[in-house]
PDB file of N, CA and C in Angstrom:
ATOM      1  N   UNK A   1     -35.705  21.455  56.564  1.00  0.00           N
ATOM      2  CA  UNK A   1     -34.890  20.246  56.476  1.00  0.00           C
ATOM      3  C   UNK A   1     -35.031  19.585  55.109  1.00  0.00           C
ATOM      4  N   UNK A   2     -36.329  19.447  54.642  1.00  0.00           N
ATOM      5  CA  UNK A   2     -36.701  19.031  53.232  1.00  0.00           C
ATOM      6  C   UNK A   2     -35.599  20.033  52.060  1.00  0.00           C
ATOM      7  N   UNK A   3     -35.565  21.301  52.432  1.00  0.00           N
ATOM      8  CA  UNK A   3     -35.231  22.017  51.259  1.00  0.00           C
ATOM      9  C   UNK A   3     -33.468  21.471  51.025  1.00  0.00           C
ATOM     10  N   UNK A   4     -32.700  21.134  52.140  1.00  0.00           N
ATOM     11  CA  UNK A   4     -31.154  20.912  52.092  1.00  0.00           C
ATOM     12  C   UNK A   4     -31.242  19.518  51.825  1.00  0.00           C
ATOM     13  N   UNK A   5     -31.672  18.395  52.023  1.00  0.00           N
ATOM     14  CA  UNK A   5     -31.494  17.369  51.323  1.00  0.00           C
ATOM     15  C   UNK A   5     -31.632  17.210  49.892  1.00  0.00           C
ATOM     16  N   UNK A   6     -32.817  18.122  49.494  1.00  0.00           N
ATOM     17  CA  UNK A   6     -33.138  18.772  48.226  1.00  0.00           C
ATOM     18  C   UNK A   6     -31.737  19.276  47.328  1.00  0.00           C
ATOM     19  N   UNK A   7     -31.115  20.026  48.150  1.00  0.00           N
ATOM     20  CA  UNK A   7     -30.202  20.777  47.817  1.00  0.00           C
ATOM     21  C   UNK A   7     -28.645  20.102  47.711  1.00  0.00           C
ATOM     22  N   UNK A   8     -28.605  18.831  48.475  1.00  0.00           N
ATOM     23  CA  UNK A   8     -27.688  18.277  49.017  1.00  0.00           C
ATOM     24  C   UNK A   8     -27.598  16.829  47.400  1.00  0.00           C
ATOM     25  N   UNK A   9     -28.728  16.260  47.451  1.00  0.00           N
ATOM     26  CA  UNK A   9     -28.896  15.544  46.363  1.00  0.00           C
ATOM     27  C   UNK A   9     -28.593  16.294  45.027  1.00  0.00           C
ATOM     28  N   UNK A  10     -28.762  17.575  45.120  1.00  0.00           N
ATOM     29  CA  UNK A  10     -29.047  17.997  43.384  1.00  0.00           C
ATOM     30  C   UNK A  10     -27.608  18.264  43.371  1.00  0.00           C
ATOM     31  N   UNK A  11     -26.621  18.892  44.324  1.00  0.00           N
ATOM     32  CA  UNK A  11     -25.061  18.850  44.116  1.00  0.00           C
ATOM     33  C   UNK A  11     -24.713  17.587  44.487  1.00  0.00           C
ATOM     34  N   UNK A  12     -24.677  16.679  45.072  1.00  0.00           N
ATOM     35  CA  UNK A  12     -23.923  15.121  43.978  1.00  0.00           C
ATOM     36  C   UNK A  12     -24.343  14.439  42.957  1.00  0.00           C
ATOM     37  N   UNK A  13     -25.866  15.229  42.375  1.00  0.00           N
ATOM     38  CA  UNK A  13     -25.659  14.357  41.326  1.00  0.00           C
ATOM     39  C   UNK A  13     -25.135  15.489  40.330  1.00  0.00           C
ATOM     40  N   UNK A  14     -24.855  16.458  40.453  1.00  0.00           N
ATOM     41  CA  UNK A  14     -24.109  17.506  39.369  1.00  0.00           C
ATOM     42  C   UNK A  14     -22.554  16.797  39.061  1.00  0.00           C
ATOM     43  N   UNK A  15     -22.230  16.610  40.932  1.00  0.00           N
ATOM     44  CA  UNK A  15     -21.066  16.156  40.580  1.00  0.00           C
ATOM     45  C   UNK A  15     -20.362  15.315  40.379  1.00  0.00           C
ATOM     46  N   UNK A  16     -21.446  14.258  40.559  1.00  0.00           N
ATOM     47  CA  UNK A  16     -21.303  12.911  39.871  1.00  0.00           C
ATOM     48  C   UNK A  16     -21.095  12.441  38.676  1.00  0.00           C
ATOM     49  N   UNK A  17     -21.931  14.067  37.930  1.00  0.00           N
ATOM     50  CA  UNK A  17     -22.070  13.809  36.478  1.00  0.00           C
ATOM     51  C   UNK A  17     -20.649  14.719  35.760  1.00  0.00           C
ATOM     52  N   UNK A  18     -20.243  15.352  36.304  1.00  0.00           N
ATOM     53  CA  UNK A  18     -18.978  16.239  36.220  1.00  0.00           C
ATOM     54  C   UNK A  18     -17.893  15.684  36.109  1.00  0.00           C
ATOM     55  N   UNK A  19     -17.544  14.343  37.183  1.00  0.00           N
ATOM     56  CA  UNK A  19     -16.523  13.909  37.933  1.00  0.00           C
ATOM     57  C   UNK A  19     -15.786  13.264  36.018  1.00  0.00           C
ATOM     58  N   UNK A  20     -16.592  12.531  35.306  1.00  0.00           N
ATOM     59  CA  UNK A  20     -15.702  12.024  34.074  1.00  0.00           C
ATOM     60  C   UNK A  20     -15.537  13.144  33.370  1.00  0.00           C
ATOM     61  N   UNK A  21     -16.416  13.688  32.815  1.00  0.00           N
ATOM     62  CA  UNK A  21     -15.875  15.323  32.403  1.00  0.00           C
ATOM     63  C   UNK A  21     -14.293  15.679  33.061  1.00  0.00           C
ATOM     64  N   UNK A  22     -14.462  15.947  34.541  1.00  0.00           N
ATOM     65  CA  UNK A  22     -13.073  16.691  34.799  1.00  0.00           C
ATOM     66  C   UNK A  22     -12.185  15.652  34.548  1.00  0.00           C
ATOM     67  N   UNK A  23     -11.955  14.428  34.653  1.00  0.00           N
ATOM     68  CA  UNK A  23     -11.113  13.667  34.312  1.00  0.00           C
ATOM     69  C   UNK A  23     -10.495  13.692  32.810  1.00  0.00           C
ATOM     70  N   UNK A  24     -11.718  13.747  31.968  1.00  0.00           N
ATOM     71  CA  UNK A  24     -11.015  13.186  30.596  1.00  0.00           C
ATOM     72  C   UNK A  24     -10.364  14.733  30.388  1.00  0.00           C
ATOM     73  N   UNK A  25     -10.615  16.101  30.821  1.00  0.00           N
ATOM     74  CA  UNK A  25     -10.265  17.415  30.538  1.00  0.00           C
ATOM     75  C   UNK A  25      -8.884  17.241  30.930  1.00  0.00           C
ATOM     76  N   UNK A  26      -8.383  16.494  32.042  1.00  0.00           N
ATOM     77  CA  UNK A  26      -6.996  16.665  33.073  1.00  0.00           C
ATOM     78  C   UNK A  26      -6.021  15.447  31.748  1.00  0.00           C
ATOM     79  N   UNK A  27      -6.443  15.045  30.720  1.00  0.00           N
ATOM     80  CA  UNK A  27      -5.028  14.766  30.301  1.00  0.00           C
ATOM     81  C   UNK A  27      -5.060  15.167  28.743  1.00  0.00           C
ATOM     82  N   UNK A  28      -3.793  15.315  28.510  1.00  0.00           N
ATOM     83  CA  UNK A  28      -2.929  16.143  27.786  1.00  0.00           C
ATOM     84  C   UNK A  28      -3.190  15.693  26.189  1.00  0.00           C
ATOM     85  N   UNK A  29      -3.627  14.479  26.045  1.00  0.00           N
ATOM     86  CA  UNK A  29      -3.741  13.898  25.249  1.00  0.00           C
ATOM     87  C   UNK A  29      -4.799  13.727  23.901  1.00  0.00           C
ATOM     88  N   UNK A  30      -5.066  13.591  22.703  1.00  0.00           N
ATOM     89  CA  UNK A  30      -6.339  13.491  21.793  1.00  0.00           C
ATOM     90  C   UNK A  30      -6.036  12.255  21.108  1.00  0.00           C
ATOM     91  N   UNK A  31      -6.946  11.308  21.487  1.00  0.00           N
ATOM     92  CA  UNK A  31      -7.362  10.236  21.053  1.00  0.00           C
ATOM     93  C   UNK A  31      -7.545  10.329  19.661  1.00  0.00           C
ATOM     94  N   UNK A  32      -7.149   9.503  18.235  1.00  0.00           N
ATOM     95  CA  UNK A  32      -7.563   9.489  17.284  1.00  0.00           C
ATOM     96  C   UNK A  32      -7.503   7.777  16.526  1.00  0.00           C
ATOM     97  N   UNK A  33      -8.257   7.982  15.306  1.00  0.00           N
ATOM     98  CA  UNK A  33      -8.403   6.773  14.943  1.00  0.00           C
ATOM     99  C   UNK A  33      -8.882   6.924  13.305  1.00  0.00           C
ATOM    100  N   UNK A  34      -8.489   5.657  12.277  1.00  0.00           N
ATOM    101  CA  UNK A  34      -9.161   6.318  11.078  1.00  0.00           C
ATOM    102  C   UNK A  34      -8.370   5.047  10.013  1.00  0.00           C
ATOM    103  N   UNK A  35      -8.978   5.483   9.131  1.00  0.00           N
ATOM    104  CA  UNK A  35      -8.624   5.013   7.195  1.00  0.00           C
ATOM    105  C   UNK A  35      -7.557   6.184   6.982  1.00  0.00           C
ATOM    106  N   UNK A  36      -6.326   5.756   6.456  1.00  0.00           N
ATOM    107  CA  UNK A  36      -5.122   6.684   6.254  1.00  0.00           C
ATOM    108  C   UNK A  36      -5.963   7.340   4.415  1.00  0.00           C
ATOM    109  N   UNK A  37      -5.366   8.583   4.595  1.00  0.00           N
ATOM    110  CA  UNK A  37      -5.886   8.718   2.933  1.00  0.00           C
ATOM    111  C   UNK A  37      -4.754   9.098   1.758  1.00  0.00           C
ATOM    112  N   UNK A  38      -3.666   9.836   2.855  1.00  0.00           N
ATOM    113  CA  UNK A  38      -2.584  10.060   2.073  1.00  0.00           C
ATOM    114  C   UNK A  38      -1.592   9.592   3.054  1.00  0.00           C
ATOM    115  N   UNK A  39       0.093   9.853   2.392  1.00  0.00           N
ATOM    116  CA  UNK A  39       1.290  10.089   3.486  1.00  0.00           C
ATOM    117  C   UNK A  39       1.796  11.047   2.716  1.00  0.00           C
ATOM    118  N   UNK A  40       2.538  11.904   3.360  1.00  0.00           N
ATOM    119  CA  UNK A  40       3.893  13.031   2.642  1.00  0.00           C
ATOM    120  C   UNK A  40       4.943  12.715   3.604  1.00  0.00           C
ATOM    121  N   UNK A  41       5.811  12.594   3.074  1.00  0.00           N
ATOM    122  CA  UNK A  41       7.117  12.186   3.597  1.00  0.00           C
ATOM    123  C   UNK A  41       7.988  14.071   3.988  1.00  0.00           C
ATOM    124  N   UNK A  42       8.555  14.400   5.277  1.00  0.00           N
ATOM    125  CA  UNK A  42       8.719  15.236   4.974  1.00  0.00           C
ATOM    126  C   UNK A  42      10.605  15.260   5.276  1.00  0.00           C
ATOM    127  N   UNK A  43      10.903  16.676   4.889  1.00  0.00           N
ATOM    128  CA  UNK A  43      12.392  16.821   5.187  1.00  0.00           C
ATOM    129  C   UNK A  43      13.722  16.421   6.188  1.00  0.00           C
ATOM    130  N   UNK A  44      12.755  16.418   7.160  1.00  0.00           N
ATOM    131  CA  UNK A  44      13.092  15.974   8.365  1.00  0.00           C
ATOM    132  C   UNK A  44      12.864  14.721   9.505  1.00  0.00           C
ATOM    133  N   UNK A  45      12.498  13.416   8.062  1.00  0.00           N
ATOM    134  CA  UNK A  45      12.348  12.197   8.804  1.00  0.00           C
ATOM    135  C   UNK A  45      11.192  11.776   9.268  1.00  0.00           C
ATOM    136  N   UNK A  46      10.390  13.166   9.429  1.00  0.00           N
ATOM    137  CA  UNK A  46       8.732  13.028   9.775  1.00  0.00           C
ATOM    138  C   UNK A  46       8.266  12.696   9.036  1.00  0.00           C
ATOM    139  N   UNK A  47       6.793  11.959   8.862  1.00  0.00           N
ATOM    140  CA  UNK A  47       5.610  11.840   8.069  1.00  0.00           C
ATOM    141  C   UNK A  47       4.600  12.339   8.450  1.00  0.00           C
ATOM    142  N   UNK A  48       3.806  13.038   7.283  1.00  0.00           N
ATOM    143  CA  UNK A  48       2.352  13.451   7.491  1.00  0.00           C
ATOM    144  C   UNK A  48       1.549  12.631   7.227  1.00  0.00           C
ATOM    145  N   UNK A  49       0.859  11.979   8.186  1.00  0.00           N
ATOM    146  CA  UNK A  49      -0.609  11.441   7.779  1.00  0.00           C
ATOM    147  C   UNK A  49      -1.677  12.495   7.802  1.00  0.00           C
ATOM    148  N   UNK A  50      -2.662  11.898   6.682  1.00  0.00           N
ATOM    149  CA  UNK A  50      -4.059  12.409   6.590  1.00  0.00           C
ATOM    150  C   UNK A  50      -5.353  11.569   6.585  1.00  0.00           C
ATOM    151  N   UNK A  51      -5.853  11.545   8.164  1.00  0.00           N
ATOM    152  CA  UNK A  51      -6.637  10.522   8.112  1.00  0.00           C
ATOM    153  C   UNK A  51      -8.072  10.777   8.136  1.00  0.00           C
ATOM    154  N   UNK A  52      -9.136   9.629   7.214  1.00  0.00           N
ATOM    155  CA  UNK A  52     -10.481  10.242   7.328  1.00  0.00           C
ATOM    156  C   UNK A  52     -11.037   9.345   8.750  1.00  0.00           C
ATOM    157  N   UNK A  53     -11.237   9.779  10.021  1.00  0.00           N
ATOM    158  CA  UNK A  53     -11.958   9.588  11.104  1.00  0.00           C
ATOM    159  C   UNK A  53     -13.280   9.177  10.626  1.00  0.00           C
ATOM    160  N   UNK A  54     -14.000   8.904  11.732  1.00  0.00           N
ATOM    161  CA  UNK A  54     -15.607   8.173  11.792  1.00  0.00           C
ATOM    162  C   UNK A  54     -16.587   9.885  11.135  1.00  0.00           C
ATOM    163  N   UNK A  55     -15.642  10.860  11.354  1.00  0.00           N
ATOM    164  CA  UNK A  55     -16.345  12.065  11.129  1.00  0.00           C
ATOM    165  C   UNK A  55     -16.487  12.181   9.563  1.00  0.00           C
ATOM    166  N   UNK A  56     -16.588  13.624   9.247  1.00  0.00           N
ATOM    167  CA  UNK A  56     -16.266  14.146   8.025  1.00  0.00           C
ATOM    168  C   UNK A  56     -15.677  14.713   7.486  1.00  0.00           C
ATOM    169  N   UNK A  57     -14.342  15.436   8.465  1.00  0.00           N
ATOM    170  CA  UNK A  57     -13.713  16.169   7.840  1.00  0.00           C
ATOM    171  C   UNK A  57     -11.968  15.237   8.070  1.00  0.00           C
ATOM    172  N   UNK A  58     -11.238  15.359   6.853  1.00  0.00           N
ATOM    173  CA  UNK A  58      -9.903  14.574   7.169  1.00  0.00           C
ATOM    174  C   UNK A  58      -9.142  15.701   8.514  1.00  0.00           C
ATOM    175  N   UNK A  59      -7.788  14.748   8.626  1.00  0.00           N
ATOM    176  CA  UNK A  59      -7.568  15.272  10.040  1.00  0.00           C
ATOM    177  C   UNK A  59      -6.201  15.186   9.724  1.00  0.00           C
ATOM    178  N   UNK A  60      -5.024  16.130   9.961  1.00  0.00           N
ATOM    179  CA  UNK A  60      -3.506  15.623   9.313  1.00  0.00           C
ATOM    180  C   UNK A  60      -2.905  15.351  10.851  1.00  0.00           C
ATOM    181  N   UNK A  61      -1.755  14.194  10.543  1.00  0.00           N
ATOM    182  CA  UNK A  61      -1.051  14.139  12.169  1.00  0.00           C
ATOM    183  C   UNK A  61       0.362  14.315  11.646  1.00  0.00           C
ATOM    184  N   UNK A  62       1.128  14.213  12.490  1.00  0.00           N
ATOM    185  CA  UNK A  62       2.674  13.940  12.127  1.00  0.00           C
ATOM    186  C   UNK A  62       3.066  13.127  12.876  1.00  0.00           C
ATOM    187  N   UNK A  63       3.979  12.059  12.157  1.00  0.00           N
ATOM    188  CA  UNK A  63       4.540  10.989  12.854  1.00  0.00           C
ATOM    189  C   UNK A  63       6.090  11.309  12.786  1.00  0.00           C
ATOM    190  N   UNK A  64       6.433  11.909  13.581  1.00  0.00           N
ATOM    191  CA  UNK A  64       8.017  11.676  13.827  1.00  0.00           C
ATOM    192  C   UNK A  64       8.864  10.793  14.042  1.00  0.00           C
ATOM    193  N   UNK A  65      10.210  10.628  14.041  1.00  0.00           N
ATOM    194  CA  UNK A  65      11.166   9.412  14.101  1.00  0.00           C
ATOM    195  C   UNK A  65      11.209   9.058  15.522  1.00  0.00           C
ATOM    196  N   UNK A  66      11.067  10.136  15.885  1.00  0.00           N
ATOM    197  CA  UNK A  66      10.988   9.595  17.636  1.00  0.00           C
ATOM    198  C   UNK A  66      10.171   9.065  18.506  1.00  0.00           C
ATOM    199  N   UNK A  67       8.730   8.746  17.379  1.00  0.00           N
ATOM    200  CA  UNK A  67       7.926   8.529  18.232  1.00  0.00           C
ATOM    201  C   UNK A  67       7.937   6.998  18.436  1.00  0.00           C
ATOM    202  N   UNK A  68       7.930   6.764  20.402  1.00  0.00           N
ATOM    203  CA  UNK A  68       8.569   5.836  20.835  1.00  0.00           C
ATOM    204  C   UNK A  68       7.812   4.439  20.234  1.00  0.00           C
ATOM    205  N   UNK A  69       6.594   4.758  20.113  1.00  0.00           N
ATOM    206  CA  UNK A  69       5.889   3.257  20.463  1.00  0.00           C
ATOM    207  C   UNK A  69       4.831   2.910  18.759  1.00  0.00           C
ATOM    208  N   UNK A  70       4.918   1.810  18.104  1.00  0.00           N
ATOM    209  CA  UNK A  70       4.690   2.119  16.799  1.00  0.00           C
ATOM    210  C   UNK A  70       5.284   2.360  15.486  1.00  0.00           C
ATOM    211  N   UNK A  71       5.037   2.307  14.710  1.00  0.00           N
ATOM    212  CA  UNK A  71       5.534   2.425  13.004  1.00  0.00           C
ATOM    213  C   UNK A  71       4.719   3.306  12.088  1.00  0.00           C
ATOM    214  N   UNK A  72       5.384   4.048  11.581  1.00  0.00           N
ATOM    215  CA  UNK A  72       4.319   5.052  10.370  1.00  0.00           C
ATOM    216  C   UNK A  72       3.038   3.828   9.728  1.00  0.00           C
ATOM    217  N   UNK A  73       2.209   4.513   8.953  1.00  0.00           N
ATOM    218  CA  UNK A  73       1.756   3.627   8.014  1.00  0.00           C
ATOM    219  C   UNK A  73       2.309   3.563   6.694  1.00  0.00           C
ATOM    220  N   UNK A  74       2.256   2.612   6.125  1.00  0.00           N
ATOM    221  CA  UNK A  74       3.047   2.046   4.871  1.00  0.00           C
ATOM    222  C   UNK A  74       2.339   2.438   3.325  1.00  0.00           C
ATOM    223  N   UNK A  75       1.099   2.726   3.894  1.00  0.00           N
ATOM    224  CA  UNK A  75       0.135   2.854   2.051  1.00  0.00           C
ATOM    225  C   UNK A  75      -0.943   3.651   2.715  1.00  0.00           C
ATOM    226  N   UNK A  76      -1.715   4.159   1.752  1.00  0.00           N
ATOM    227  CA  UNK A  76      -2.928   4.816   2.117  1.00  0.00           C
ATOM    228  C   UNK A  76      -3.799   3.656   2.018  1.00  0.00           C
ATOM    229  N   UNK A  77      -5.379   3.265   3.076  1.00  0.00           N
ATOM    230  CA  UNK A  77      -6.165   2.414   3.171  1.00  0.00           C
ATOM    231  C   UNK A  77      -5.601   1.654   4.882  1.00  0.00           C
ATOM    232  N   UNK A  78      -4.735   1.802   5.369  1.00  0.00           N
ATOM    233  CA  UNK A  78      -4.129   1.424   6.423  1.00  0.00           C
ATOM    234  C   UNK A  78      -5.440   1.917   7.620  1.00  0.00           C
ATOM    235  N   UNK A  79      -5.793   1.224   8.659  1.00  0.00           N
ATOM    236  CA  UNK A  79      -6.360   1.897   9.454  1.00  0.00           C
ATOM    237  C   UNK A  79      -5.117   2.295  10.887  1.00  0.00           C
ATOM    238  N   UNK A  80      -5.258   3.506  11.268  1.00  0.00           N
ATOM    239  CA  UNK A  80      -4.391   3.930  12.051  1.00  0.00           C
ATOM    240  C   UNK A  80      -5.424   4.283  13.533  1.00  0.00           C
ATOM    241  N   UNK A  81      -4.439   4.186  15.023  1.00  0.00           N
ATOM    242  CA  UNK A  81      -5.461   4.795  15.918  1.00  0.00           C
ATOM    243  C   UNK A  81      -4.199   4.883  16.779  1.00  0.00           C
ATOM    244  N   UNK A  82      -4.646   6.136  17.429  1.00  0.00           N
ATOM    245  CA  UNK A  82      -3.504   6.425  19.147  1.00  0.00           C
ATOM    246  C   UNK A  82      -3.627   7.670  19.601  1.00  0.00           C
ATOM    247  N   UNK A  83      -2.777   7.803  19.597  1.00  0.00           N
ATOM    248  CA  UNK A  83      -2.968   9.622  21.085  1.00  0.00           C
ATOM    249  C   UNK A  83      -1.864  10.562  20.176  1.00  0.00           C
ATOM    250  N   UNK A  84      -2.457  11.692  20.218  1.00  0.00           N
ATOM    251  CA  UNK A  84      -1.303  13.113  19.596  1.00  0.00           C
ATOM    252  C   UNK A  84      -1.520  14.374  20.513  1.00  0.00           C
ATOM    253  N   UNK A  85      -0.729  14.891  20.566  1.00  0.00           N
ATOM    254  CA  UNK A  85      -0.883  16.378  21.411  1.00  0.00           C
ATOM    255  C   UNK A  85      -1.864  17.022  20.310  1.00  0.00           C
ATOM    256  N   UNK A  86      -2.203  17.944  21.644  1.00  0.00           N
ATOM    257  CA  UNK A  86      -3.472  18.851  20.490  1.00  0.00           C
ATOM    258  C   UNK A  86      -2.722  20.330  19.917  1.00  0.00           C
ATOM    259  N   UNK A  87      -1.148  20.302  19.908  1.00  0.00           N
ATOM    260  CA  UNK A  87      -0.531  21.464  19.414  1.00  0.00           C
ATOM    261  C   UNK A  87      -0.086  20.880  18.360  1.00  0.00           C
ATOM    262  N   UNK A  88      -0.452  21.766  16.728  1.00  0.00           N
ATOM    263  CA  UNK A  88      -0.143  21.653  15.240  1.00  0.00           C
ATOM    264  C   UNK A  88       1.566  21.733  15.066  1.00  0.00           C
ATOM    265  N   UNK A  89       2.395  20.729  14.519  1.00  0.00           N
ATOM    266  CA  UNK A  89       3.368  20.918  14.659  1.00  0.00           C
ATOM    267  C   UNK A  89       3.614  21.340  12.851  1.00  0.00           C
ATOM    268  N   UNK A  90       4.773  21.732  12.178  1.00  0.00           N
ATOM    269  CA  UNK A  90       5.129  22.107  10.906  1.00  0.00           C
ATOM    270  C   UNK A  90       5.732  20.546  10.279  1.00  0.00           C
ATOM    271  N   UNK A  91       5.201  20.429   9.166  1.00  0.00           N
ATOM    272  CA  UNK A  91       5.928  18.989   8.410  1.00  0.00           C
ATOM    273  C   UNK A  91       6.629  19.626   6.732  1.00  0.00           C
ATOM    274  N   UNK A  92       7.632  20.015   7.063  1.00  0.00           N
ATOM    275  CA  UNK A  92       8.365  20.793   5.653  1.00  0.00           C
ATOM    276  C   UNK A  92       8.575  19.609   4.279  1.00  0.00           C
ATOM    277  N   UNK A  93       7.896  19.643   3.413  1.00  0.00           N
ATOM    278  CA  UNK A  93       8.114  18.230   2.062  1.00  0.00           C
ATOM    279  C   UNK A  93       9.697  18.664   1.799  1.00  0.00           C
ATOM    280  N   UNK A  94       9.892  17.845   0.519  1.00  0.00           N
ATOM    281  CA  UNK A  94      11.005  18.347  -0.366  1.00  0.00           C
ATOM    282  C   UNK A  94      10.765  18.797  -1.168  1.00  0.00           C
ATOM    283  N   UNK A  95      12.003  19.320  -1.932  1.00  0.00           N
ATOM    284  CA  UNK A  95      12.120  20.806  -3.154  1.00  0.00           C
ATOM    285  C   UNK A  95      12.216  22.211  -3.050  1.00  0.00           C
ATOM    286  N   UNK A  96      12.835  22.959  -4.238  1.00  0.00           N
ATOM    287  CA  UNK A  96      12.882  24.097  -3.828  1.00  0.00           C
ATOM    288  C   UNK A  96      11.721  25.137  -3.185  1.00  0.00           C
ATOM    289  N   UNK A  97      10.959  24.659  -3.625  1.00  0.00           N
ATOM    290  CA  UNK A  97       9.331  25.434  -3.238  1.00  0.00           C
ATOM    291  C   UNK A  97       9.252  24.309  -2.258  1.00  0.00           C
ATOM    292  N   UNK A  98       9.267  24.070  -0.780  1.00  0.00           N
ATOM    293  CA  UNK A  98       8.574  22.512  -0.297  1.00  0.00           C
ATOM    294  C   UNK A  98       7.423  23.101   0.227  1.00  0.00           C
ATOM    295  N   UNK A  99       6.454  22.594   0.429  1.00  0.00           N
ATOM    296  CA  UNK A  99       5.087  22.412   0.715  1.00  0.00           C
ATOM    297  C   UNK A  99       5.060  22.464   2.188  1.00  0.00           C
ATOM    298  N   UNK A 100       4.359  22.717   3.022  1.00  0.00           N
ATOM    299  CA  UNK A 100       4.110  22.814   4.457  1.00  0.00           C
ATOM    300  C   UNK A 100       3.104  22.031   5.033  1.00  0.00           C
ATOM    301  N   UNK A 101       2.680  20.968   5.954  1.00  0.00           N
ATOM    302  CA  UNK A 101       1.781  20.499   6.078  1.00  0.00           C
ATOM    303  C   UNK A 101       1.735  20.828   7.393  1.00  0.00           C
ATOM    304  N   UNK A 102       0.958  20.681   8.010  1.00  0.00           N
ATOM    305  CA  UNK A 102       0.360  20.957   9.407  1.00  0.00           C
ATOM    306  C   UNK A 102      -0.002  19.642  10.221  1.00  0.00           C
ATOM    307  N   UNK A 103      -0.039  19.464  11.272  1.00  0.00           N
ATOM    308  CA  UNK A 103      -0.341  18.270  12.002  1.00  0.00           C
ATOM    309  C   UNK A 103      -0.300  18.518  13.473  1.00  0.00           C
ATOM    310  N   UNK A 104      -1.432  17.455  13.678  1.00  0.00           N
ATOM    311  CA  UNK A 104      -0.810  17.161  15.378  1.00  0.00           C
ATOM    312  C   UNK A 104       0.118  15.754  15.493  1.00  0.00           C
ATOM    313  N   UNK A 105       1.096  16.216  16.293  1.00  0.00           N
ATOM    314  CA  UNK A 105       2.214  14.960  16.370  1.00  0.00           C
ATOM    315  C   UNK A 105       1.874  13.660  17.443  1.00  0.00           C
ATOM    316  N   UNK A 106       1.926  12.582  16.771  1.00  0.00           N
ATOM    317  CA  UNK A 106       1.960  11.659  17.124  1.00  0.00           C
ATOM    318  C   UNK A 106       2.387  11.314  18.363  1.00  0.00           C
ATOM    319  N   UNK A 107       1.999  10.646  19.408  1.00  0.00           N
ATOM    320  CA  UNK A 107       2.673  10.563  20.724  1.00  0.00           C
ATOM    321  C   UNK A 107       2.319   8.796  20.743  1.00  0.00           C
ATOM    322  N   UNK A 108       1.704   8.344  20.570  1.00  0.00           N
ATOM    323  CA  UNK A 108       1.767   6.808  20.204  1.00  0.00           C
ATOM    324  C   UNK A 108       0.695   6.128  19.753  1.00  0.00           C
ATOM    325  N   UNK A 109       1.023   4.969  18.525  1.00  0.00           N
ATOM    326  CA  UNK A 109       0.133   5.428  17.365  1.00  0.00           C
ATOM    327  C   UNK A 109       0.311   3.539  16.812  1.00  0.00           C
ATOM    328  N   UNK A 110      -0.757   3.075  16.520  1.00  0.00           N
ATOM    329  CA  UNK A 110      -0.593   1.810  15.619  1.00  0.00           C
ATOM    330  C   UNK A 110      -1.124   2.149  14.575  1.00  0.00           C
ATOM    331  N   UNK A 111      -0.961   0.671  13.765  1.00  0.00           N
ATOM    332  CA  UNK A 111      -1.521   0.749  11.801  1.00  0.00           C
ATOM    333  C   UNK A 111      -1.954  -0.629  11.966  1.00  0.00           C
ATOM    334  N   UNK A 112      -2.994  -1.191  11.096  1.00  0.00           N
ATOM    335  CA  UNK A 112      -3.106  -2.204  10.700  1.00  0.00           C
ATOM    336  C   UNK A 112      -2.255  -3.023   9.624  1.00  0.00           C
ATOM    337  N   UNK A 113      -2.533  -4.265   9.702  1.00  0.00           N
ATOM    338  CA  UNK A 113      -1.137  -4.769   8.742  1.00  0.00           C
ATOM    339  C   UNK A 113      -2.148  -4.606   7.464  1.00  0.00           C
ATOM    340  N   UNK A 114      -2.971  -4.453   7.143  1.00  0.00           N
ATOM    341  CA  UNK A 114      -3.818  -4.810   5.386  1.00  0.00           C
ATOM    342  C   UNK A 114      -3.455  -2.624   5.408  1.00  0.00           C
TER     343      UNK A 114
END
């Protein structure tokens, strides 16, 4: 009888400790936040941000025209934060050679006003 209460305690607290794990895994979404460092404006109405996060490595997003909720940022030094899909979308610059930037796209996104 000792050994299944034993046994009974050690699986809820596994899955107690699991239960926010499976939650934050079930949505679609990646949280981000940061100091803007650049913008590229690209062909198609999009903008690339490149932001340096609390981490170390910069991080590029794309802000599209469609994205519902929010405004690009205006200058580099802007702090930006919101949610992007975790699939890299293409941001084409201008010119005959245009440049390619990479990003995850914006799904809704603020800036600070400074």
């Amino acid at each position: 009888m000792h050994r299944i209460a034993i046994w009974c305690a050690g699986t809820l607290g596994a899955v107690a400790l699991a239960v926010p794990m499976l939650t934050f895994a079930q949505s679609p979404f990646i949280s981000f936040g940061g100091r803007v460092m650049s913008i590229n404006f690209c062909s198609h109405g999009a903008v690339n941000i490149i932001i340096l996060p609390a981490g170390f490595f910069p991080i590029s997003y794309v802000w599209q025209a469609g994205t519902p909720i929010g405004l690009p940022p205006t200058h580099p030094g802007q702090q930006v934060l919101g949610l992007a899909l975790p699939v890299p979308i293409p941001c084409v610059g201008f010119g005959s050679h245009p440049p390619i930037w990479w990003g995850l796209q914006v799904i809704y996104g603020g800036t600070s006003l400074i």
